[in-house]
C-alpha atoms as a PDB file:
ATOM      1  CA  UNK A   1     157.737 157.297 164.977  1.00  0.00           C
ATOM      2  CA  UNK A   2     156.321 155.470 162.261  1.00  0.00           C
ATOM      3  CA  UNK A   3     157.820 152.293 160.660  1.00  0.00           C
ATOM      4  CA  UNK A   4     158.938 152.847 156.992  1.00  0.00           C
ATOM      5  CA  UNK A   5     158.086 149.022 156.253  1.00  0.00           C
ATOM      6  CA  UNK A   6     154.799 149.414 157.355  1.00  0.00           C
ATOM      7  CA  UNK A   7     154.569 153.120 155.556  1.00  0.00           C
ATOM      8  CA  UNK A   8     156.127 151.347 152.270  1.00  0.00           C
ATOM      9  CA  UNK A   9     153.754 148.955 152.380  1.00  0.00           C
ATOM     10  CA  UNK A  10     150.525 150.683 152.768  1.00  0.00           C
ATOM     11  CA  UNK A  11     151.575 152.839 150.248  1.00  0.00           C
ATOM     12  CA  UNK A  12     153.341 150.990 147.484  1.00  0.00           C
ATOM     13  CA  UNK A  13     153.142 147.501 148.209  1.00  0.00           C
ATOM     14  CA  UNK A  14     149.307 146.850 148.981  1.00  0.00           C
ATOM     15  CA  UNK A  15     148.506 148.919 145.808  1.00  0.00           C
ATOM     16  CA  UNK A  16     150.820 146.962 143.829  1.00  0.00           C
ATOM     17  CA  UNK A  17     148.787 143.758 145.244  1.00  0.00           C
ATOM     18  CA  UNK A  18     145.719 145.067 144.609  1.00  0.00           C
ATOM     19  CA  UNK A  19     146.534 145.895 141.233  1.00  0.00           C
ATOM     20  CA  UNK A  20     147.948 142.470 139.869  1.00  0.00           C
ATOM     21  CA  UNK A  21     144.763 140.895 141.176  1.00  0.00           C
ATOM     22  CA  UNK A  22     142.840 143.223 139.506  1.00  0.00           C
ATOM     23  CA  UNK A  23     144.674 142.586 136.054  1.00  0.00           C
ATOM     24  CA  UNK A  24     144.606 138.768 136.443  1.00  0.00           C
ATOM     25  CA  UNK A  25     141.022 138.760 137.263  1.00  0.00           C
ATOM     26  CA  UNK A  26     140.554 140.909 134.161  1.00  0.00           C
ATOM     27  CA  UNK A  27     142.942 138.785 131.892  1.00  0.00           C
ATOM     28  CA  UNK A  28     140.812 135.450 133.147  1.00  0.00           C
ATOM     29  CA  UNK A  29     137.135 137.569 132.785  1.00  0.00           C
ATOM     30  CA  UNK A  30     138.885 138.294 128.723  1.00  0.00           C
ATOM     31  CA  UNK A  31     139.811 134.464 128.383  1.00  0.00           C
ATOM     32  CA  UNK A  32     136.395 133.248 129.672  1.00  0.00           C
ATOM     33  CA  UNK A  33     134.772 135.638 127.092  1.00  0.00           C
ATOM     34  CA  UNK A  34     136.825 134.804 124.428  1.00  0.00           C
ATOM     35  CA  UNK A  35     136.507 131.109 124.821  1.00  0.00           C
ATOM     36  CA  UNK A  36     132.587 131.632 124.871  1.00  0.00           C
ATOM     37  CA  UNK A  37     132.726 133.362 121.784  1.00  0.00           C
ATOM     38  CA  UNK A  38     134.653 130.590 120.021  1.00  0.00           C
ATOM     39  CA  UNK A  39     132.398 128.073 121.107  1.00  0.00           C
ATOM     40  CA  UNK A  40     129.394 130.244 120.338  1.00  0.00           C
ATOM     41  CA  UNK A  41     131.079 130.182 116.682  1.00  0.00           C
ATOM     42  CA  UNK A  42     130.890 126.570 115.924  1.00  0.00           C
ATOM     43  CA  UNK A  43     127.080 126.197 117.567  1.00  0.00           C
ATOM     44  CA  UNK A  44     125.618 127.491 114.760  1.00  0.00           C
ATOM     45  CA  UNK A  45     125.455 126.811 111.019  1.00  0.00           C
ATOM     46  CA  UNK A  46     125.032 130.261 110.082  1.00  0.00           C
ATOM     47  CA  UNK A  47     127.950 131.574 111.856  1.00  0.00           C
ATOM     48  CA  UNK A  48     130.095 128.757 109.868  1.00  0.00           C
ATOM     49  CA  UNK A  49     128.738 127.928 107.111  1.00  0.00           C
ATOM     50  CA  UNK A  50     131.309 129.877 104.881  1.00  0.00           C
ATOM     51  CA  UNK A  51     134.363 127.702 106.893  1.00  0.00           C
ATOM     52  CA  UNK A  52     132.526 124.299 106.344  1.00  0.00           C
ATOM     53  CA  UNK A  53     131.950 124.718 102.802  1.00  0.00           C
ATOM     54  CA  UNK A  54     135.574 126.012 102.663  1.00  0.00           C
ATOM     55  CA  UNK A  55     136.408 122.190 102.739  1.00  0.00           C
ATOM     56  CA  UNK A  56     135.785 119.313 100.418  1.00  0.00           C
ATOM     57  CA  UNK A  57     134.400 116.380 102.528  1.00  0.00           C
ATOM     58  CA  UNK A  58     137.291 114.395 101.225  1.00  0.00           C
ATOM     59  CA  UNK A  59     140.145 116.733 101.709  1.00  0.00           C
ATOM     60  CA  UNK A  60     138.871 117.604 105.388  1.00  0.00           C
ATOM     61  CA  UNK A  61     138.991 114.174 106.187  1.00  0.00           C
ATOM     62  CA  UNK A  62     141.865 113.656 104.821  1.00  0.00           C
ATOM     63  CA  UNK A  63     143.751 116.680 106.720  1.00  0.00           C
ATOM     64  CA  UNK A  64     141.744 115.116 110.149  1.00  0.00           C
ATOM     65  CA  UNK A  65     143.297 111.684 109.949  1.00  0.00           C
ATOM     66  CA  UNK A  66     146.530 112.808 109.072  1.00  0.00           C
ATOM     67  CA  UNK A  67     146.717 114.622 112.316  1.00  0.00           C
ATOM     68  CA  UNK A  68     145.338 111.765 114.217  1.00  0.00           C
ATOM     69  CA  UNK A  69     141.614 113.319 114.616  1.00  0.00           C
ATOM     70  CA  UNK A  70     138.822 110.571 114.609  1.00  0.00           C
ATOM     71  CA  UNK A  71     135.798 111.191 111.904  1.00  0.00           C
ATOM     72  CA  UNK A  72     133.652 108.785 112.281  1.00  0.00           C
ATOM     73  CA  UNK A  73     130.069 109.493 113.243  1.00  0.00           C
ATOM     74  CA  UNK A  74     131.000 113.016 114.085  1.00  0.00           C
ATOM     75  CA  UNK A  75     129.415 116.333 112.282  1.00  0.00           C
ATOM     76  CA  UNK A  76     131.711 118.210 109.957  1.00  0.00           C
ATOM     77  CA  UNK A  77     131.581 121.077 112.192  1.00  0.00           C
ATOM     78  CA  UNK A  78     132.969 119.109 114.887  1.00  0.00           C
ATOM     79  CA  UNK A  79     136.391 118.028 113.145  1.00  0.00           C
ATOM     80  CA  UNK A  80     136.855 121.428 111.868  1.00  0.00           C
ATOM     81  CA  UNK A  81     136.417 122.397 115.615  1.00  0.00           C
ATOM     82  CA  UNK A  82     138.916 120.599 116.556  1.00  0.00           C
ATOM     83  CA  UNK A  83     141.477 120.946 113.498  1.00  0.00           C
ATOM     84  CA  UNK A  84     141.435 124.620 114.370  1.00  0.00           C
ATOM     85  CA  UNK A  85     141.644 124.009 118.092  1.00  0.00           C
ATOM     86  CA  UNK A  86     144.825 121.698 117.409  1.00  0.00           C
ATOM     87  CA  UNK A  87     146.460 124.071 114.877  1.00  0.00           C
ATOM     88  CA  UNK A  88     146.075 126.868 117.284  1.00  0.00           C
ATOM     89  CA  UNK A  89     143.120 128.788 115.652  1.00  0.00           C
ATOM     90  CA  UNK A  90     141.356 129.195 119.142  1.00  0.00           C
ATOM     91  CA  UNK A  91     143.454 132.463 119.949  1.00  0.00           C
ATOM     92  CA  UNK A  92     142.062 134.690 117.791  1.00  0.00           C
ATOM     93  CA  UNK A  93     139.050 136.301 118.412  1.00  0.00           C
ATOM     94  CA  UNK A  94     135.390 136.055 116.748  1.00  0.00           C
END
Protein backbone atom coordinates (compact mmCIF):
# COMPACT_ATOMS: atom_id res chain seq x y z
CA UNK A 1 0.00 0.00 0.00
CA UNK A 2 1.20 3.21 -0.97
CA UNK A 3 1.38 6.33 1.30
CA UNK A 4 -1.00 9.16 0.15
CA UNK A 5 1.60 11.81 1.61
CA UNK A 6 4.19 10.54 -0.35
CA UNK A 7 1.62 10.05 -3.54
CA UNK A 8 0.38 13.84 -2.81
CA UNK A 9 3.57 14.94 -2.88
CA UNK A 10 5.10 13.55 -5.92
CA UNK A 11 2.23 14.55 -7.61
CA UNK A 12 1.06 17.95 -6.47
CA UNK A 13 3.47 19.21 -4.16
CA UNK A 14 6.96 18.76 -5.99
CA UNK A 15 5.30 20.28 -9.14
CA UNK A 16 4.04 23.09 -7.23
CA UNK A 17 7.88 23.55 -6.02
CA UNK A 18 9.20 23.25 -9.14
CA UNK A 19 6.98 25.68 -10.53
CA UNK A 20 7.45 28.73 -8.07
CA UNK A 21 11.17 28.35 -8.67
CA UNK A 22 10.70 28.43 -12.09
CA UNK A 23 8.54 31.75 -11.94
CA UNK A 24 10.93 33.48 -9.47
CA UNK A 25 13.88 32.65 -11.51
CA UNK A 26 11.95 34.08 -14.45
CA UNK A 27 10.64 37.23 -12.52
CA UNK A 28 14.57 37.89 -11.36
CA UNK A 29 15.96 36.91 -15.27
CA UNK A 30 12.88 40.00 -16.27
CA UNK A 31 14.29 42.39 -13.45
CA UNK A 32 17.97 41.82 -14.43
CA UNK A 33 16.93 42.64 -18.07
CA UNK A 34 14.99 45.42 -17.32
CA UNK A 35 17.50 47.06 -15.10
CA UNK A 36 20.13 46.59 -18.01
CA UNK A 37 17.99 48.26 -20.29
CA UNK A 38 17.57 51.31 -18.05
CA UNK A 39 21.07 51.66 -17.55
CA UNK A 40 21.79 51.02 -21.21
CA UNK A 41 19.35 54.20 -21.60
CA UNK A 42 21.32 56.77 -19.83
CA UNK A 43 24.93 55.44 -21.44
CA UNK A 44 24.33 57.05 -24.40
CA UNK A 45 23.59 60.56 -25.67
CA UNK A 46 21.60 59.47 -28.47
CA UNK A 47 19.26 57.39 -26.58
CA UNK A 48 18.62 60.66 -24.27
CA UNK A 49 19.19 63.37 -25.83
CA UNK A 50 15.41 64.30 -26.26
CA UNK A 51 15.06 63.90 -22.04
CA UNK A 52 18.21 66.13 -21.40
CA UNK A 53 17.21 68.86 -23.55
CA UNK A 54 13.72 68.42 -21.99
CA UNK A 55 15.33 70.45 -19.05
CA UNK A 56 16.68 73.93 -18.69
CA UNK A 57 20.11 73.68 -16.91
CA UNK A 58 18.67 75.96 -14.32
CA UNK A 59 15.35 74.40 -13.65
CA UNK A 60 17.03 70.79 -13.48
CA UNK A 61 19.19 71.97 -10.95
CA UNK A 62 16.89 73.51 -9.30
CA UNK A 63 14.37 70.35 -9.09
CA UNK A 64 17.92 68.23 -8.02
CA UNK A 65 18.68 70.31 -4.96
CA UNK A 66 15.33 70.57 -3.87
CA UNK A 67 15.23 66.87 -3.48
CA UNK A 68 18.54 66.76 -1.84
CA UNK A 69 20.55 65.44 -5.11
CA UNK A 70 24.21 66.81 -5.28
CA UNK A 71 25.20 68.64 -8.82
CA UNK A 72 28.31 69.53 -8.62
CA UNK A 73 30.90 68.20 -11.03
CA UNK A 74 28.45 65.63 -12.22
CA UNK A 75 27.11 65.30 -16.07
CA UNK A 76 23.54 66.33 -16.68
CA UNK A 77 22.73 62.90 -17.58
CA UNK A 78 23.73 61.75 -14.30
CA UNK A 79 21.23 63.93 -12.10
CA UNK A 80 18.49 63.19 -14.42
CA UNK A 81 19.51 59.50 -13.72
CA UNK A 82 19.00 59.78 -10.55
CA UNK A 83 15.87 62.26 -10.35
CA UNK A 84 14.07 59.55 -12.26
CA UNK A 85 15.52 56.75 -10.17
CA UNK A 86 14.25 58.70 -6.92
CA UNK A 87 10.82 59.62 -8.37
CA UNK A 88 10.30 56.07 -9.32
CA UNK A 89 10.84 56.29 -13.16
CA UNK A 90 13.09 53.07 -13.10
CA UNK A 91 9.91 50.71 -13.37
CA UNK A 92 8.94 51.27 -16.57
CA UNK A 93 10.46 49.76 -19.31
CA UNK A 94 12.77 51.15 -22.30
Amino acid sequence: MVDQNRRYFFKRGLFKQVAGIVARFQEGMTEVDHKDSFDRFFESDESCYALTLAYPDDLLLETAKLHGIATEGRDKKEIIKELFIEQGGDVYRF
